[in-house]
Protein backbone atom coordinates (compact mmCIF):
# COMPACT_ATOMS: atom_id res chain seq x y z
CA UNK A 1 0.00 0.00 0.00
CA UNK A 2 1.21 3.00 -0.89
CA UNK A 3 0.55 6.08 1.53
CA UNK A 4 -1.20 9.18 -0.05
CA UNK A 5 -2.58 10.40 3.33
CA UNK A 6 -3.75 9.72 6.79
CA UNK A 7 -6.82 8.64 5.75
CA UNK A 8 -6.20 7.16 2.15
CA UNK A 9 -3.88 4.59 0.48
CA UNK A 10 -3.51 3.63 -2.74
CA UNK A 11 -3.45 -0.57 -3.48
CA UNK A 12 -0.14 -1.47 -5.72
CA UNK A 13 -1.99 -3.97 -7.35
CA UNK A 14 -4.02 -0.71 -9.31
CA UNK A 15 -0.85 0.19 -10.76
CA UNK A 16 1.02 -0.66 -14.07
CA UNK A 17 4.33 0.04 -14.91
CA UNK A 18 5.39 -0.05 -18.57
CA UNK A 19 8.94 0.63 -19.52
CA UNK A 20 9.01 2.96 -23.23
CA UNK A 21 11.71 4.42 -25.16
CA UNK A 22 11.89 7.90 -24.86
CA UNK A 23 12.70 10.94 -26.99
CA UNK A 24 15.13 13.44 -26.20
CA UNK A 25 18.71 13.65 -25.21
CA UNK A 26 20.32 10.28 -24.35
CA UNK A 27 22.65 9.79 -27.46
CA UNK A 28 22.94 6.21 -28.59
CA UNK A 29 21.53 5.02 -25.83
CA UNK A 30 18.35 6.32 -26.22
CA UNK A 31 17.67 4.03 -29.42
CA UNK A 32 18.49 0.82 -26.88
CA UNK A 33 17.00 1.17 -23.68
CA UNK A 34 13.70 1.84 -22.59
CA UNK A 35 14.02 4.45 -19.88
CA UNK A 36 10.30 6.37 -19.45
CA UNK A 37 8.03 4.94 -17.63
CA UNK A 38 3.98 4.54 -18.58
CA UNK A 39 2.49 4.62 -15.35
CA UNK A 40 -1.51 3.15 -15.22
CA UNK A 41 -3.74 3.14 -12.68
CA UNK A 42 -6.69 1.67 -12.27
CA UNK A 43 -9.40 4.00 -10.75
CA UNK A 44 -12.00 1.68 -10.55
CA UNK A 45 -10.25 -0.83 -8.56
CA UNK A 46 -8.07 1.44 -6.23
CA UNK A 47 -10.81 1.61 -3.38
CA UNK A 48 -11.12 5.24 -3.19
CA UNK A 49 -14.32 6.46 -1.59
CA UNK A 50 -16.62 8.60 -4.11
CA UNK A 51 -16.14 12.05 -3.69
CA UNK A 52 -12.52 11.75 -4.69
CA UNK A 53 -12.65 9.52 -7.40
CA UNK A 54 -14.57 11.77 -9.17
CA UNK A 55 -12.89 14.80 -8.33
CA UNK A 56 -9.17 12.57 -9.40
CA UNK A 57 -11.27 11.44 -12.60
CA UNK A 58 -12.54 15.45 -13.10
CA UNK A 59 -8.46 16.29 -12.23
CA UNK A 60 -6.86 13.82 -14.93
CA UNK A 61 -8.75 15.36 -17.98
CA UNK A 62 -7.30 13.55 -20.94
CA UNK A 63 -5.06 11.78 -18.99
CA UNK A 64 -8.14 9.00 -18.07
CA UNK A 65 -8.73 6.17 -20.53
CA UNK A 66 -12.78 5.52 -21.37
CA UNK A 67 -11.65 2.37 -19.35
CA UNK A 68 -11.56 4.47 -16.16
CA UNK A 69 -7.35 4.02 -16.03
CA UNK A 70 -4.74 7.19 -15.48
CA UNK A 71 -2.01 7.16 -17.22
CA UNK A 72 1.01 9.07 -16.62
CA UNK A 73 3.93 9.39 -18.34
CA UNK A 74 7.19 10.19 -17.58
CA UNK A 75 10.67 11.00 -19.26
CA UNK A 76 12.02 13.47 -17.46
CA UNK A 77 15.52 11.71 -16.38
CA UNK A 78 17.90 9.27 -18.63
CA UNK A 79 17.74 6.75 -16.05
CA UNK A 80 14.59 3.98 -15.39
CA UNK A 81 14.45 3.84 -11.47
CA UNK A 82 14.22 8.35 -11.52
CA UNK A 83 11.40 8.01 -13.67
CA UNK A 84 9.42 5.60 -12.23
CA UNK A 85 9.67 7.50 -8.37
CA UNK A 86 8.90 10.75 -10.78
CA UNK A 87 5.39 9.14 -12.21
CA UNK A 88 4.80 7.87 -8.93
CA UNK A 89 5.65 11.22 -7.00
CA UNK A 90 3.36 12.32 -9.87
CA UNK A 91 0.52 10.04 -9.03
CA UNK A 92 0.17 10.34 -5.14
CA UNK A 93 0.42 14.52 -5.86
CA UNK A 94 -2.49 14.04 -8.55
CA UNK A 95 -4.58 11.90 -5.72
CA UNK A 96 -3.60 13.75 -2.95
CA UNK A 97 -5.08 17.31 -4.43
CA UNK A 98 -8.05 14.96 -5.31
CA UNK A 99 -8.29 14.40 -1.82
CA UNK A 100 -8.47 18.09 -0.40
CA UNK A 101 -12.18 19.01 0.07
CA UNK A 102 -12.95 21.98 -2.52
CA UNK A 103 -13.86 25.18 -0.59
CA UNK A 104 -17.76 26.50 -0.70
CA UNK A 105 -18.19 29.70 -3.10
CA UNK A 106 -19.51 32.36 -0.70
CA UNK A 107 -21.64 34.60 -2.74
CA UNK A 108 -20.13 38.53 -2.55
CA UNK A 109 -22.05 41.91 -3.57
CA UNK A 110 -20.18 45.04 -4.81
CA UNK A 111 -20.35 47.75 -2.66
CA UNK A 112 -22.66 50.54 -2.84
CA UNK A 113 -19.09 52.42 -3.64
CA UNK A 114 -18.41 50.21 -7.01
CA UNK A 115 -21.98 49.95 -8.24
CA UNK A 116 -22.17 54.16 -8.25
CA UNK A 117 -19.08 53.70 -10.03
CA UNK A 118 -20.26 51.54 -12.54
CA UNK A 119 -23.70 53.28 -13.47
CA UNK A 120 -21.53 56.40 -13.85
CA UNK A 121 -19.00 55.13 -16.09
CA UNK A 122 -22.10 53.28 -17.95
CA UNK A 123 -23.70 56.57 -18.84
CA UNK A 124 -20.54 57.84 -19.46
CA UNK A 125 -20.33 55.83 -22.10
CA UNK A 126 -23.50 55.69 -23.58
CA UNK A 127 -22.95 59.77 -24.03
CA UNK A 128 -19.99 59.13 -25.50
CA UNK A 129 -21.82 56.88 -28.06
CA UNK A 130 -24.38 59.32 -28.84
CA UNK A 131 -22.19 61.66 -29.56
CA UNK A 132 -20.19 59.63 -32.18
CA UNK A 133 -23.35 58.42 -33.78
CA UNK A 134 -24.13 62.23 -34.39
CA UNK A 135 -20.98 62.74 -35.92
CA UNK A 136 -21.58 59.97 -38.21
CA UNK A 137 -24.96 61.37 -39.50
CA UNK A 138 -23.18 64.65 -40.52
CA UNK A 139 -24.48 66.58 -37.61
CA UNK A 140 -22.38 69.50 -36.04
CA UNK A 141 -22.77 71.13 -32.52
């Protein structure tokens, strides 16, 4: 079990590990050796409680399959063992921020202050307006 927080753990039998070639700076040996890492996760089968499955499902965007699995990849470093603690670092951050409760909106007003403000610079405008339309129609003042 791997320890996201207090209260929530994720099973290691929900995760995948797939070893990939990756792109970038590695010279020869980057044509030989599989060094990323294709982390997959199962949501589904991970035993989190509702709330923040969804939100981790809502939080992964195009990272979740239609299967309900999060995939994560990373490339970052040249060597296999950094990459694999950077998708899982990667992982537990993603389901830990799933796990924070999201804070109530609190409705606000504008003050009496910003409102005056607003009508004023509203017929401001609207004069303005006129004015420009009257210059349009060839009228002088």
């Amino acid at each position: 079990m791997i320890r996201v927080t207090r209260d929530i753990a994720l099973d290691e039998r929900a995760i995948e590990e797939r070893f990939i070639r990756a792109s970038g700076p590695g010279g020869q040996n980057v044509n030989k050796v599989a060094t990323a890492v294709q982390l997959r996760f199962a949501v589904d089968e991970a035993g989190l409680a509702d709330t923040v499955r969804a939100r981790l499902e809502k939080l992964a965007g195009r990272r979740l399959t239609q299967d309900g699995v999060l995939v994560i990849t990373a490339a970052r470093f040249r060597s296999q063992e950094r990459n694999r603690a950077d998708a899982l670092e990667r992982l537990v951050a993603l389901v830990r921020r799933a796990a924070e409760p999201v804070a109530a909106r609190k409705p606000t007003r504008p003050s009496k202050a910003a409102a005056e403000r607003r009508r004023r610079e509203k017929a401001l405008h609207g004069r303005l307006k006129q004015l420009r339309a009257g210059l349009r129609r060839g009228e002088s003042e």
